[in-house]
N, C-alpha and C. Protein backbone atom coordinates (compact mmCIF):
# COMPACT_ATOMS: atom_id res chain seq x y z
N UNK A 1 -42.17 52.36 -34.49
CA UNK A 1 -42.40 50.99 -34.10
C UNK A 1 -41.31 50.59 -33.11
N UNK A 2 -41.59 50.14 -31.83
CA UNK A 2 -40.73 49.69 -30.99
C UNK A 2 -41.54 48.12 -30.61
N UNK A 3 -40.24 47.43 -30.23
CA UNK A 3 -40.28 45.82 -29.78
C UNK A 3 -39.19 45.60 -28.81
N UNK A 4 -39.44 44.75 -27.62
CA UNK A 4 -38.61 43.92 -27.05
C UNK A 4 -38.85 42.72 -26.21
N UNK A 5 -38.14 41.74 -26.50
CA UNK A 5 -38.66 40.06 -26.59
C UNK A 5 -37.63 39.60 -24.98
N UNK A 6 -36.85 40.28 -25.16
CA UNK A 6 -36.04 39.85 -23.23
C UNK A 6 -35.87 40.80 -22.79
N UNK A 7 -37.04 41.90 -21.88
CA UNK A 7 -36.79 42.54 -20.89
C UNK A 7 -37.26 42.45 -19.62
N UNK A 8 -36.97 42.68 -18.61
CA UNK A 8 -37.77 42.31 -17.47
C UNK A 8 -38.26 43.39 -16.42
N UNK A 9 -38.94 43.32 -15.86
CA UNK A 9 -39.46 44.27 -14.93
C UNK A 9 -40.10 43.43 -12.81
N UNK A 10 -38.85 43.85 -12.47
CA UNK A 10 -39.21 43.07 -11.24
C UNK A 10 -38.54 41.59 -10.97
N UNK A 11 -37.62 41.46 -12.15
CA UNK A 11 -37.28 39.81 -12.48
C UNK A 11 -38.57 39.17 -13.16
N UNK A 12 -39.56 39.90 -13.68
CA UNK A 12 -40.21 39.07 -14.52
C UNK A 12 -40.27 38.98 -15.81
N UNK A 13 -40.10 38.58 -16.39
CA UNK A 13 -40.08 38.58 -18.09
C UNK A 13 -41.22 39.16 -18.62
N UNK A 14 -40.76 40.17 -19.22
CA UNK A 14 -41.88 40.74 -20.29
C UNK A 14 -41.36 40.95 -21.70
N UNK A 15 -42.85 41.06 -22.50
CA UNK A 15 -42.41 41.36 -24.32
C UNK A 15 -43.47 42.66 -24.23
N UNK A 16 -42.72 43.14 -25.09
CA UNK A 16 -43.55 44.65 -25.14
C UNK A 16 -43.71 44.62 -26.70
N UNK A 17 -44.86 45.29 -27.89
CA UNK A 17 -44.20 46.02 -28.99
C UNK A 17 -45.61 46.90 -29.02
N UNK A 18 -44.93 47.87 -29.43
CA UNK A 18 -46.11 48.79 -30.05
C UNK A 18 -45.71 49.95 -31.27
N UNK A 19 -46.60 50.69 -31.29
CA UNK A 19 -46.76 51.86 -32.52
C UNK A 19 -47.01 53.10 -31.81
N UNK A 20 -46.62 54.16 -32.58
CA UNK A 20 -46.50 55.46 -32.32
C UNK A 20 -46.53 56.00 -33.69
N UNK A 21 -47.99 56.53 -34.21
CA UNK A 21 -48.04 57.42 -34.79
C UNK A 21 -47.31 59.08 -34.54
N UNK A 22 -47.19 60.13 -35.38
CA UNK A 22 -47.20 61.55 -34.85
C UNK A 22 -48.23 62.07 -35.13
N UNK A 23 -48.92 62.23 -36.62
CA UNK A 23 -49.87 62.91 -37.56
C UNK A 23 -50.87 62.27 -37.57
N UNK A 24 -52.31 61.86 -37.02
CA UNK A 24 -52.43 62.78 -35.31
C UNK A 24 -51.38 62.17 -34.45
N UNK A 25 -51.16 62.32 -33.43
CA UNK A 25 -50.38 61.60 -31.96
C UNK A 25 -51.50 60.56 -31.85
N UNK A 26 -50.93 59.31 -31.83
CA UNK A 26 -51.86 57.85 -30.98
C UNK A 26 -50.90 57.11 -31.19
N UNK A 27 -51.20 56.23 -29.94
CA UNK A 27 -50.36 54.71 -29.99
C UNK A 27 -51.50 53.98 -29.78
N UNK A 28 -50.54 52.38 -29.89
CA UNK A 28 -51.23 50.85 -29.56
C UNK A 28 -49.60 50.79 -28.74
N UNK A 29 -50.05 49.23 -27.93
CA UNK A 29 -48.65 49.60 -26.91
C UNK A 29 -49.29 47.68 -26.21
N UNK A 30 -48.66 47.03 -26.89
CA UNK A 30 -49.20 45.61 -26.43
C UNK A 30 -48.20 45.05 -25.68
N UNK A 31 -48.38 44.63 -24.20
CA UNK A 31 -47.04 44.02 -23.08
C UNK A 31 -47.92 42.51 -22.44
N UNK A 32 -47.32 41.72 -22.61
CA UNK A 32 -47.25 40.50 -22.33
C UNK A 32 -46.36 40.19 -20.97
N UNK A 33 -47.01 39.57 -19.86
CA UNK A 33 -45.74 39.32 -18.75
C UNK A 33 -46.19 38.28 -18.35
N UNK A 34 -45.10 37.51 -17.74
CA UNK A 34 -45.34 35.92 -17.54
C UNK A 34 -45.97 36.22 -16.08
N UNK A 35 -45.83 36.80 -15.26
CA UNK A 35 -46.72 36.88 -14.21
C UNK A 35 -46.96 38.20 -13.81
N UNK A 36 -47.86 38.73 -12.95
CA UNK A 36 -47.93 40.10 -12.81
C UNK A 36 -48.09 39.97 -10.84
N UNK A 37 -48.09 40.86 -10.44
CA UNK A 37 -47.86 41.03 -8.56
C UNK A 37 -48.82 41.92 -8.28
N UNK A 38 -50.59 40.91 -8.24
CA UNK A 38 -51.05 41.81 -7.60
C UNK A 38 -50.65 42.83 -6.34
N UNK A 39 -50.02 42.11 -5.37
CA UNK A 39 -49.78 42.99 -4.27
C UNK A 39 -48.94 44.26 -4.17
N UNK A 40 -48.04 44.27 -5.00
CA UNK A 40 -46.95 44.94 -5.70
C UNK A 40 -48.42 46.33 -6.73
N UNK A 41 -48.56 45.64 -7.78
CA UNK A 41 -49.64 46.62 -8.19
C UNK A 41 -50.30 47.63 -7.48
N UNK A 42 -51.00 46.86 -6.38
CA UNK A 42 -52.37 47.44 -5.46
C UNK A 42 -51.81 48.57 -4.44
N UNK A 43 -50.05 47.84 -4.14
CA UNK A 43 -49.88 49.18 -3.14
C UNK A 43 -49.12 50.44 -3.65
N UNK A 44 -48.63 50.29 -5.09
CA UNK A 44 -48.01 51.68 -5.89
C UNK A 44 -49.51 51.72 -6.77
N UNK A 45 -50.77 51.93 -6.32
CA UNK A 45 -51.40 52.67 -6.94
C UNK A 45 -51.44 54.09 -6.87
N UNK A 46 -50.29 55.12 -5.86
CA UNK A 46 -50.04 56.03 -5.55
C UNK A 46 -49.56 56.62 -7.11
N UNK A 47 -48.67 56.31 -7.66
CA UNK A 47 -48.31 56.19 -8.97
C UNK A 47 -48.91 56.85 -10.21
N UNK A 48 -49.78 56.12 -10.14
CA UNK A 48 -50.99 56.36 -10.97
C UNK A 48 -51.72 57.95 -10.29
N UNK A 49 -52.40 57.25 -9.08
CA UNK A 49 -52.68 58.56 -8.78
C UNK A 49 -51.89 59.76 -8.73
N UNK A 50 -51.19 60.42 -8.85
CA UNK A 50 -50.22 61.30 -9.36
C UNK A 50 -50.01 61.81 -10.75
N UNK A 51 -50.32 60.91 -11.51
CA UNK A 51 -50.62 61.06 -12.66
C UNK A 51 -51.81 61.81 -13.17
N UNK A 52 -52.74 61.35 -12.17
CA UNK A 52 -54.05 61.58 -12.85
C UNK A 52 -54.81 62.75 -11.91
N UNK A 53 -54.18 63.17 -10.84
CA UNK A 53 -54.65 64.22 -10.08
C UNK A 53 -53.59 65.10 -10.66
N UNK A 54 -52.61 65.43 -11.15
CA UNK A 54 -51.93 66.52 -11.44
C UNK A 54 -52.26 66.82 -12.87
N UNK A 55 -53.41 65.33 -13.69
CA UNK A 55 -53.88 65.88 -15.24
C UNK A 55 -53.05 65.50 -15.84
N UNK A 56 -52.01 65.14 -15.63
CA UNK A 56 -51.04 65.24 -16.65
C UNK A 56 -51.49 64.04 -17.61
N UNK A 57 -52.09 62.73 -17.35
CA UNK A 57 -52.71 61.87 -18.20
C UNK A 57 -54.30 62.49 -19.21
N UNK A 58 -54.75 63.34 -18.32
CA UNK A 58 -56.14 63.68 -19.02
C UNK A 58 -55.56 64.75 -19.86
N UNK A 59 -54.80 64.62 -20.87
CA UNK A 59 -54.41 65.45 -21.78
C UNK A 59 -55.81 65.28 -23.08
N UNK A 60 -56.16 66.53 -23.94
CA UNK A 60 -57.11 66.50 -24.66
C UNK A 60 -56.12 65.67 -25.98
N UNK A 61 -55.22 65.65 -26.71
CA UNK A 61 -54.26 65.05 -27.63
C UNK A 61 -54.08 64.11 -27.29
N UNK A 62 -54.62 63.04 -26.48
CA UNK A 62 -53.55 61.69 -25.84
C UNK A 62 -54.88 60.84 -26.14
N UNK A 63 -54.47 60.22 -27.62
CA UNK A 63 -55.23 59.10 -28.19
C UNK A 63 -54.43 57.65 -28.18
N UNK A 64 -55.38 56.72 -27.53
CA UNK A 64 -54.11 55.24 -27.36
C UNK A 64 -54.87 54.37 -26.80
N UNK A 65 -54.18 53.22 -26.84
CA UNK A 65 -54.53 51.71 -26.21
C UNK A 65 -53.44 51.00 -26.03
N UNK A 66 -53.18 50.93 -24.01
CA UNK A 66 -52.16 49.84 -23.97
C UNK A 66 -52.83 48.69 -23.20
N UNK A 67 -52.43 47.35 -23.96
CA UNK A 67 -52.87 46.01 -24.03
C UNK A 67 -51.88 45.25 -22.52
N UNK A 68 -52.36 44.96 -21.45
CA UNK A 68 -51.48 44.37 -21.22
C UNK A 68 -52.25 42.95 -20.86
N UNK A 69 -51.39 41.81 -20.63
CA UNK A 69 -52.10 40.65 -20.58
C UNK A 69 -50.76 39.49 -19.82
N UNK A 70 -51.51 38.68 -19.20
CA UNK A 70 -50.36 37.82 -17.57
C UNK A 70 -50.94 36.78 -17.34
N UNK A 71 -50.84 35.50 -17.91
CA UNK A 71 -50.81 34.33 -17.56
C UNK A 71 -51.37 33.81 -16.29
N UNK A 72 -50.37 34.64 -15.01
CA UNK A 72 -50.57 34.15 -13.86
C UNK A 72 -50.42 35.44 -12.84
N UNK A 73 -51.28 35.54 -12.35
CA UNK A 73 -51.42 36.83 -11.34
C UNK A 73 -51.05 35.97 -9.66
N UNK A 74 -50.18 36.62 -9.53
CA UNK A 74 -49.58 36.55 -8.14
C UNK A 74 -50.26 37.19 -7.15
N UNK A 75 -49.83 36.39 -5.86
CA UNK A 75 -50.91 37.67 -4.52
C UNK A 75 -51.93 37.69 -4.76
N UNK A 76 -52.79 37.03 -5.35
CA UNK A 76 -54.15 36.81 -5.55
C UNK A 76 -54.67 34.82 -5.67
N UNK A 77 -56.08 35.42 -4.52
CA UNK A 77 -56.12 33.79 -4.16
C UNK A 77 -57.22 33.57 -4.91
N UNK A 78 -57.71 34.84 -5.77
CA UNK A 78 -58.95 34.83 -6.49
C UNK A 78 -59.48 34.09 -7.77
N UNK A 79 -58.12 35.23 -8.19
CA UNK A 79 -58.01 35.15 -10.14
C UNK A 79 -56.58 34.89 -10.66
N UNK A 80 -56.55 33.98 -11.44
CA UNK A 80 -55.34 33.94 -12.12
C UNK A 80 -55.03 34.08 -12.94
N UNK A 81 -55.81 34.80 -14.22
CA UNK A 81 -55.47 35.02 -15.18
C UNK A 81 -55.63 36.65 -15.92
N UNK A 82 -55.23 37.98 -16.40
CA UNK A 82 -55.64 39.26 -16.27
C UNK A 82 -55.12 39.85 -17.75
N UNK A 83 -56.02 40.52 -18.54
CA UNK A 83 -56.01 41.35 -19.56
C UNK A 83 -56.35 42.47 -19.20
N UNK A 84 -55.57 43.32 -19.55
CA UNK A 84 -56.16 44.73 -18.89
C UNK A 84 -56.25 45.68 -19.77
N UNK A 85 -57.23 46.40 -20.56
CA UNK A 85 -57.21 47.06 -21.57
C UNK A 85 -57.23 48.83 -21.09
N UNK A 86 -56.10 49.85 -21.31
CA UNK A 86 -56.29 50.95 -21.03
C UNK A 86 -56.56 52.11 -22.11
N UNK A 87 -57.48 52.45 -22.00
CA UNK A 87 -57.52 53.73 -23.24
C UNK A 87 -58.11 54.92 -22.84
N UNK A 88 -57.26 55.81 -24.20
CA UNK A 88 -56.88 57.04 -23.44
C UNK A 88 -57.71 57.36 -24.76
N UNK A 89 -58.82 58.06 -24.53
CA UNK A 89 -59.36 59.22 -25.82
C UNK A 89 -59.08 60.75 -25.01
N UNK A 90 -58.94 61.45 -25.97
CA UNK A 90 -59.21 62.61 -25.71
C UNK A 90 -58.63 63.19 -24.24
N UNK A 91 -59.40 63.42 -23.08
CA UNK A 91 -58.82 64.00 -22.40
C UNK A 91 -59.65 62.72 -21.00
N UNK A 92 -59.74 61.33 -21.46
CA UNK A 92 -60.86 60.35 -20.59
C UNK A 92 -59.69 59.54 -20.78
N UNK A 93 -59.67 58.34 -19.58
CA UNK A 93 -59.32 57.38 -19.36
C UNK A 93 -59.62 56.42 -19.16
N UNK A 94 -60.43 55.21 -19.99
CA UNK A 94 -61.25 53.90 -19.04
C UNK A 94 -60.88 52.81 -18.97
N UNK A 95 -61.10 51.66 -18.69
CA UNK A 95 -60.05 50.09 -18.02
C UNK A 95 -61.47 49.33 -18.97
N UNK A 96 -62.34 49.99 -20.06
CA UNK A 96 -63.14 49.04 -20.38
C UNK A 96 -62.63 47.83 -21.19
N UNK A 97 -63.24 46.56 -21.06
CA UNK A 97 -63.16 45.75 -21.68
C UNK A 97 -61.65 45.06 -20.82
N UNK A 98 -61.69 45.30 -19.52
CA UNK A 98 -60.56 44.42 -18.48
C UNK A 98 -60.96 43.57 -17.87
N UNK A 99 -60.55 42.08 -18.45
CA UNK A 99 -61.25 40.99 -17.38
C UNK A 99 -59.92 40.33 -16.88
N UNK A 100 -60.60 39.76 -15.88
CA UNK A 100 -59.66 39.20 -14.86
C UNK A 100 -60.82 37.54 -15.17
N UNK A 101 -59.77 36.49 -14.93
CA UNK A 101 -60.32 35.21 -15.13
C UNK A 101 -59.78 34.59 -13.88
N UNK A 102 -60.81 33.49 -13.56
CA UNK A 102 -60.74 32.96 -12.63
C UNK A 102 -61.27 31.52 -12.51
N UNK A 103 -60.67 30.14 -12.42
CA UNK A 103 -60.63 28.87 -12.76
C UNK A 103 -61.98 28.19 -12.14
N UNK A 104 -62.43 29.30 -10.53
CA UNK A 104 -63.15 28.77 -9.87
C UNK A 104 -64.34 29.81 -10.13
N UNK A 105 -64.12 30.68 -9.90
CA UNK A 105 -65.20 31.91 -9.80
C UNK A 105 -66.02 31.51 -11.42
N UNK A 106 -65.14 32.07 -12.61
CA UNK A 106 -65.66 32.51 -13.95
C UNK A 106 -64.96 34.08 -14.17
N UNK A 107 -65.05 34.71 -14.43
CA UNK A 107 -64.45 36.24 -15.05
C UNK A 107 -65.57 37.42 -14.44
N UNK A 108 -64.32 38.33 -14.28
CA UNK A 108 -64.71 39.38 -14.02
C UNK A 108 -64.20 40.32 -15.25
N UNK A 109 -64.87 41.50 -15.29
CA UNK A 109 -64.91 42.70 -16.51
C UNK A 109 -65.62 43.83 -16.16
N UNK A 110 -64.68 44.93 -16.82
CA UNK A 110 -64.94 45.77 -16.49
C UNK A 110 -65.43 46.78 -17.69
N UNK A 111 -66.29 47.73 -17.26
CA UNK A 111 -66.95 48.07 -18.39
C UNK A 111 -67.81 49.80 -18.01
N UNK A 112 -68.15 50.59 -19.04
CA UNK A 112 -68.64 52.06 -18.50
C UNK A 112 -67.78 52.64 -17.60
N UNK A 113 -66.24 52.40 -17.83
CA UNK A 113 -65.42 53.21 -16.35
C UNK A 113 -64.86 54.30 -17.34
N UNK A 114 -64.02 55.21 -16.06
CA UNK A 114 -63.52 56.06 -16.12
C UNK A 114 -62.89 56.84 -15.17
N UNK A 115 -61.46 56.87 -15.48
CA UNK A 115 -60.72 57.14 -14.27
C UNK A 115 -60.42 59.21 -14.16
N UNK A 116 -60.95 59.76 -13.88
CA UNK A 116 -60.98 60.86 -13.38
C UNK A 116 -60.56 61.52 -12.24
N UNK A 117 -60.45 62.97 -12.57
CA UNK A 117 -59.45 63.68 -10.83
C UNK A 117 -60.86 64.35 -10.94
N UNK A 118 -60.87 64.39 -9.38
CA UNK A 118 -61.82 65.46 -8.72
C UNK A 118 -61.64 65.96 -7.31
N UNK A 119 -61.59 67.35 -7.36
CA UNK A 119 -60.83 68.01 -6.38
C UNK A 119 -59.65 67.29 -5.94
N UNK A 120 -59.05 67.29 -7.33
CA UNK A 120 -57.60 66.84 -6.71
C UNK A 120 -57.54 65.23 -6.38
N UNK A 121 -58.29 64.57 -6.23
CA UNK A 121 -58.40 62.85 -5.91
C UNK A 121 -58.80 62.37 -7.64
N UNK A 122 -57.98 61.13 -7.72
CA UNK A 122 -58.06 60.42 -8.94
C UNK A 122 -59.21 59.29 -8.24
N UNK A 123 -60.06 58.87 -9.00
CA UNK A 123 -60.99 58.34 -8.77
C UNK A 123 -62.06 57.64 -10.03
N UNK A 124 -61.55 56.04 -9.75
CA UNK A 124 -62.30 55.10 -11.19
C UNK A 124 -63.32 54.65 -10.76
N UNK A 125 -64.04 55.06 -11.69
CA UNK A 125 -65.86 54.52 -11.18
C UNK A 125 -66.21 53.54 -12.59
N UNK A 126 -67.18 52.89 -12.20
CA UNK A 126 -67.31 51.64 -13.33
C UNK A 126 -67.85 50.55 -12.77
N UNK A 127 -68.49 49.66 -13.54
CA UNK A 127 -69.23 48.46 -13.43
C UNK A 127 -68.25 47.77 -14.02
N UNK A 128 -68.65 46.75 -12.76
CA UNK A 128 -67.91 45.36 -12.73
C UNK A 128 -68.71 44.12 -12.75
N UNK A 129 -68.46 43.52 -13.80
CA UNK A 129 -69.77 42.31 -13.98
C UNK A 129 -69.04 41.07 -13.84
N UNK A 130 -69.66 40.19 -12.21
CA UNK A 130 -68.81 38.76 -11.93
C UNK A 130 -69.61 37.85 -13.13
N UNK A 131 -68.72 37.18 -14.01
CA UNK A 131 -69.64 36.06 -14.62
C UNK A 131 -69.64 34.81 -13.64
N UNK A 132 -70.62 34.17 -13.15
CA UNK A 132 -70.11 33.21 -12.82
C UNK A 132 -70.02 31.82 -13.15
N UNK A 133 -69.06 31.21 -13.22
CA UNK A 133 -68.85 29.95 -13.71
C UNK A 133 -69.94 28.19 -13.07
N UNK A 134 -69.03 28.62 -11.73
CA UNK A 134 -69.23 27.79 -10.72
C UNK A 134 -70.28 28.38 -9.90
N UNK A 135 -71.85 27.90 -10.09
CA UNK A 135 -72.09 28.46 -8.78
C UNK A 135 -71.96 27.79 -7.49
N UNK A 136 -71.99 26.69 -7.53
CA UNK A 136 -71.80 25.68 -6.54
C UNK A 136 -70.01 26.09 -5.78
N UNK A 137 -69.21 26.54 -6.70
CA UNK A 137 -68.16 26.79 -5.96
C UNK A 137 -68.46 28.36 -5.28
N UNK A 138 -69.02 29.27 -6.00
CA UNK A 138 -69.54 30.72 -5.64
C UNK A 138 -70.25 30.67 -4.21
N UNK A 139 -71.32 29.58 -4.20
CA UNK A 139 -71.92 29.45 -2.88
C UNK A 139 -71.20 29.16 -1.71
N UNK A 140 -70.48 28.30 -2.06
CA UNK A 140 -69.31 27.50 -0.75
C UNK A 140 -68.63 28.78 -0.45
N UNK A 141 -67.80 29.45 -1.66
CA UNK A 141 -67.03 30.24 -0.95
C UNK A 141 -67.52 32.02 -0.41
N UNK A 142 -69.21 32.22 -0.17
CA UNK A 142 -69.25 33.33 -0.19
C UNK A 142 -70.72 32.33 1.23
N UNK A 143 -70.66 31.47 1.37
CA UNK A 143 -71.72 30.56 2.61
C UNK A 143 -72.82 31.07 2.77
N UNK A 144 -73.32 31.29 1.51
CA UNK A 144 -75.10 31.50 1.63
C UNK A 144 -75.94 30.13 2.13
N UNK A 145 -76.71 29.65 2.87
CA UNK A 145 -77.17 28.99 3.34
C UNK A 145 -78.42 28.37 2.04
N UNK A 146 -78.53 27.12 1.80
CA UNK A 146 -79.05 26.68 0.66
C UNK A 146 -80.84 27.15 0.53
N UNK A 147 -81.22 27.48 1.94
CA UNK A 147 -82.85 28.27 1.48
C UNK A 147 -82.88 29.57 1.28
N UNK A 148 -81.53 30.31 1.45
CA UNK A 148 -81.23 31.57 0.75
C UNK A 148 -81.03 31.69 -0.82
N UNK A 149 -80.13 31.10 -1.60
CA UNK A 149 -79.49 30.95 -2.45
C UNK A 149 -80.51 30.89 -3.51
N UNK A 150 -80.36 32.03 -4.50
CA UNK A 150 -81.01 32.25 -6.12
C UNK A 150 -80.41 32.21 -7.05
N UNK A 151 -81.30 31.77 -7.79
CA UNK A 151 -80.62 31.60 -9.60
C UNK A 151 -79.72 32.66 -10.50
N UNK A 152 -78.63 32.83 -9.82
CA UNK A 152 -77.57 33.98 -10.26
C UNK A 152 -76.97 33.62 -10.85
N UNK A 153 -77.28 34.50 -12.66
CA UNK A 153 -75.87 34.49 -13.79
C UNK A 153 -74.87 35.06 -13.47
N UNK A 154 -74.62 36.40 -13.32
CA UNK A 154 -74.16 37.31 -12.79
C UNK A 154 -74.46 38.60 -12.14
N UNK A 155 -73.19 38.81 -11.53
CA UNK A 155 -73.07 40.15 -10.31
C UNK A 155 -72.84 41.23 -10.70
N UNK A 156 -73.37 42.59 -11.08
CA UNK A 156 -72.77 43.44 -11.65
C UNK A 156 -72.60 44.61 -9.97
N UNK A 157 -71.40 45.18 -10.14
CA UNK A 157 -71.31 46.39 -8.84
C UNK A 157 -71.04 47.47 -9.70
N UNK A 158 -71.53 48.47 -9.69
CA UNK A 158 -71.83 50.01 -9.62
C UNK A 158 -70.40 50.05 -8.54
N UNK A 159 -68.95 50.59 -8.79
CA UNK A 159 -68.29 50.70 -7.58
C UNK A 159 -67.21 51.86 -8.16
N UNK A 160 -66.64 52.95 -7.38
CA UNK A 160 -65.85 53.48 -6.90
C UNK A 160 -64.57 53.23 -6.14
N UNK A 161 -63.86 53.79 -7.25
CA UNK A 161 -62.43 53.58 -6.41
C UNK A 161 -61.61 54.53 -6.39
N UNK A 162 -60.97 54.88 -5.32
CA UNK A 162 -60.29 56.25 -4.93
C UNK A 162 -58.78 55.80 -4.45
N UNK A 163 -57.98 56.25 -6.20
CA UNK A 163 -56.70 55.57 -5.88
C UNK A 163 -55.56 56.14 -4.50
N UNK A 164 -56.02 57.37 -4.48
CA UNK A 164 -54.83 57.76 -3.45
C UNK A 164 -54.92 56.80 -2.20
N UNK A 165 -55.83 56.36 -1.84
CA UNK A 165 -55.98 55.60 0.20
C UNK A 165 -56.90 54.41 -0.41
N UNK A 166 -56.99 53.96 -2.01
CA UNK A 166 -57.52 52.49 -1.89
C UNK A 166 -58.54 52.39 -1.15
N UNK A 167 -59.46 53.40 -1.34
CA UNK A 167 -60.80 53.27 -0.80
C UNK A 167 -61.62 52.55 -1.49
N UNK A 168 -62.58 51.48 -1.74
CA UNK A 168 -63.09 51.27 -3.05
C UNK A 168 -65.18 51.07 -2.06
N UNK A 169 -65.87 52.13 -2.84
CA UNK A 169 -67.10 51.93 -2.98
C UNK A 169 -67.68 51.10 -3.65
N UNK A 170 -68.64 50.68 -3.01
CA UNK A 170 -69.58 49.70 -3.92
C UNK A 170 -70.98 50.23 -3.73
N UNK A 171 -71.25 51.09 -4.61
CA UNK A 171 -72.42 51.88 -5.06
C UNK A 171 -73.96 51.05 -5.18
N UNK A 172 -73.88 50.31 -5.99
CA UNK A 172 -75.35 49.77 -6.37
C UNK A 172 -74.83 48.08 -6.61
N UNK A 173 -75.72 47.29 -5.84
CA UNK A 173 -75.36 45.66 -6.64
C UNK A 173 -76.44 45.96 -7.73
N UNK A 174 -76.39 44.85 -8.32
CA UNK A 174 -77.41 43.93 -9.38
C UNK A 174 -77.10 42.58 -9.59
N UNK A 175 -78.24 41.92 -9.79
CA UNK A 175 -78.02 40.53 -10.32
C UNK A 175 -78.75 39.90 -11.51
N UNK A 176 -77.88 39.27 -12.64
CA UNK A 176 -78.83 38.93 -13.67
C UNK A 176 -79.05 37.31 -13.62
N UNK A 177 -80.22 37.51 -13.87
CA UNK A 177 -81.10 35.42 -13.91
C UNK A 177 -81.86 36.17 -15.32
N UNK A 178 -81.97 35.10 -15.97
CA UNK A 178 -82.37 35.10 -17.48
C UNK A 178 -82.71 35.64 -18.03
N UNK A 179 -81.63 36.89 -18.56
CA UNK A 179 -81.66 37.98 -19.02
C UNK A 179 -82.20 39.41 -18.52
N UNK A 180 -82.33 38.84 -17.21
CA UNK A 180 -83.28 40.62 -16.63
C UNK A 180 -82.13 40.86 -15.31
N UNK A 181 -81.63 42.30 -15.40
CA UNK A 181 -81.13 42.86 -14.86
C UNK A 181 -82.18 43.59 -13.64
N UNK A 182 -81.82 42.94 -12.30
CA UNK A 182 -82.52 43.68 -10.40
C UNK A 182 -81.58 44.51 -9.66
N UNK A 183 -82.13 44.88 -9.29
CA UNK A 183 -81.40 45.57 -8.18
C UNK A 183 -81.72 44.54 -6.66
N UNK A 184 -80.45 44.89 -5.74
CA UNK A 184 -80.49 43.71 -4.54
C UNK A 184 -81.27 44.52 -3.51
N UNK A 185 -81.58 45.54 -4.00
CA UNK A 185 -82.66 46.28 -2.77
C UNK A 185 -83.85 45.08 -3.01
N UNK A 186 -84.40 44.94 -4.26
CA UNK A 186 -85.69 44.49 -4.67
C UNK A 186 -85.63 43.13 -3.57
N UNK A 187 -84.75 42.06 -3.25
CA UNK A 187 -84.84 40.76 -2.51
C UNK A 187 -85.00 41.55 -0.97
């Protein structure tokens, strides 16, 4: 069992505590930070990738969940609020159950991912479902013209992301209106 209530990372205040079993090997690993830097994040995703193209994370023994969660996300004009759930089964890595909140938008989450190396490139694929809150603010800020504009719950993207060069695909849209999941080919 480890804890700490004043450490910082970057000058920002964080609380960390978690668990570490041995018999099997797993942790829980919960970090709290008063703000987090998107921009800072997005450009050491090199980091990560290194990790995960040399395998050394896709270990078959590496059972865990680290919790992290930030008040206020910096460098972002989007979302301000971010839980990020990482878990490690087996020899897989996925960000399911990571939403990002947003005062104007509604939340985003992430869900069916999995961050994988292939030929050597680390690469997270996964659906991302916009809830949206506001559509009236959604419309303004994305200027669909009002005889365009349909009855959208939410956005789900089918998308790819390729951490080494921050490439990010967006594979398949969809949109759900009362309970039925389309594809944006169909409009």
């Amino acid at each position: 069992v480890f804890e700490s209530k004043k450490s910082f990372i970057n000058s920002t205040p964080i609380n960390y505590k978690g668990v570490i079993n041995f018999k099997p090997f797993n942790f829980v690993i919960n970090i709290d930070s008063k703000k987090l830097n998107y921009l800072y994040f997005w450009k050491n995703l090199y980091l990560i990738d290194e990790l995960v193209s040399t395998k050394l994370l896709l270990n078959q023994n590496l059972y865990g969940n680290i919790f992290i969660s930030s008040e206020k996300i910096l460098k972002n004009k989007h979302f301000n609020k971010i839980n990020i759930n990482i878990n490690f089964k087996e020899s897989e890595i996925n960000l399911d159950n990571t939403r990002l909140y947003s005062n104007n938008f509604g939340e985003l989450e992430i869900y069916n991912s999995i961050l994988k190396s292939e030929e050597g490139l680390s690469i997270l694929s996964g659906k991302v479902k916009l809830k949206i809150n506001d559509k009236d603010f959604f419309y303004r800020h994305f200027l669909i013209p009002k005889k365009n504009r349909k009855e959208i719950k939410n956005l789900i993207f089918d998308i790819s992301l390729q951490l080494n060069n921050r490439s990010l695909m967006v594979n398949n849209v969809f949109f759900e209106d009362n309970s039925k999941i389309r594809n944006f080919d169909s409009i």
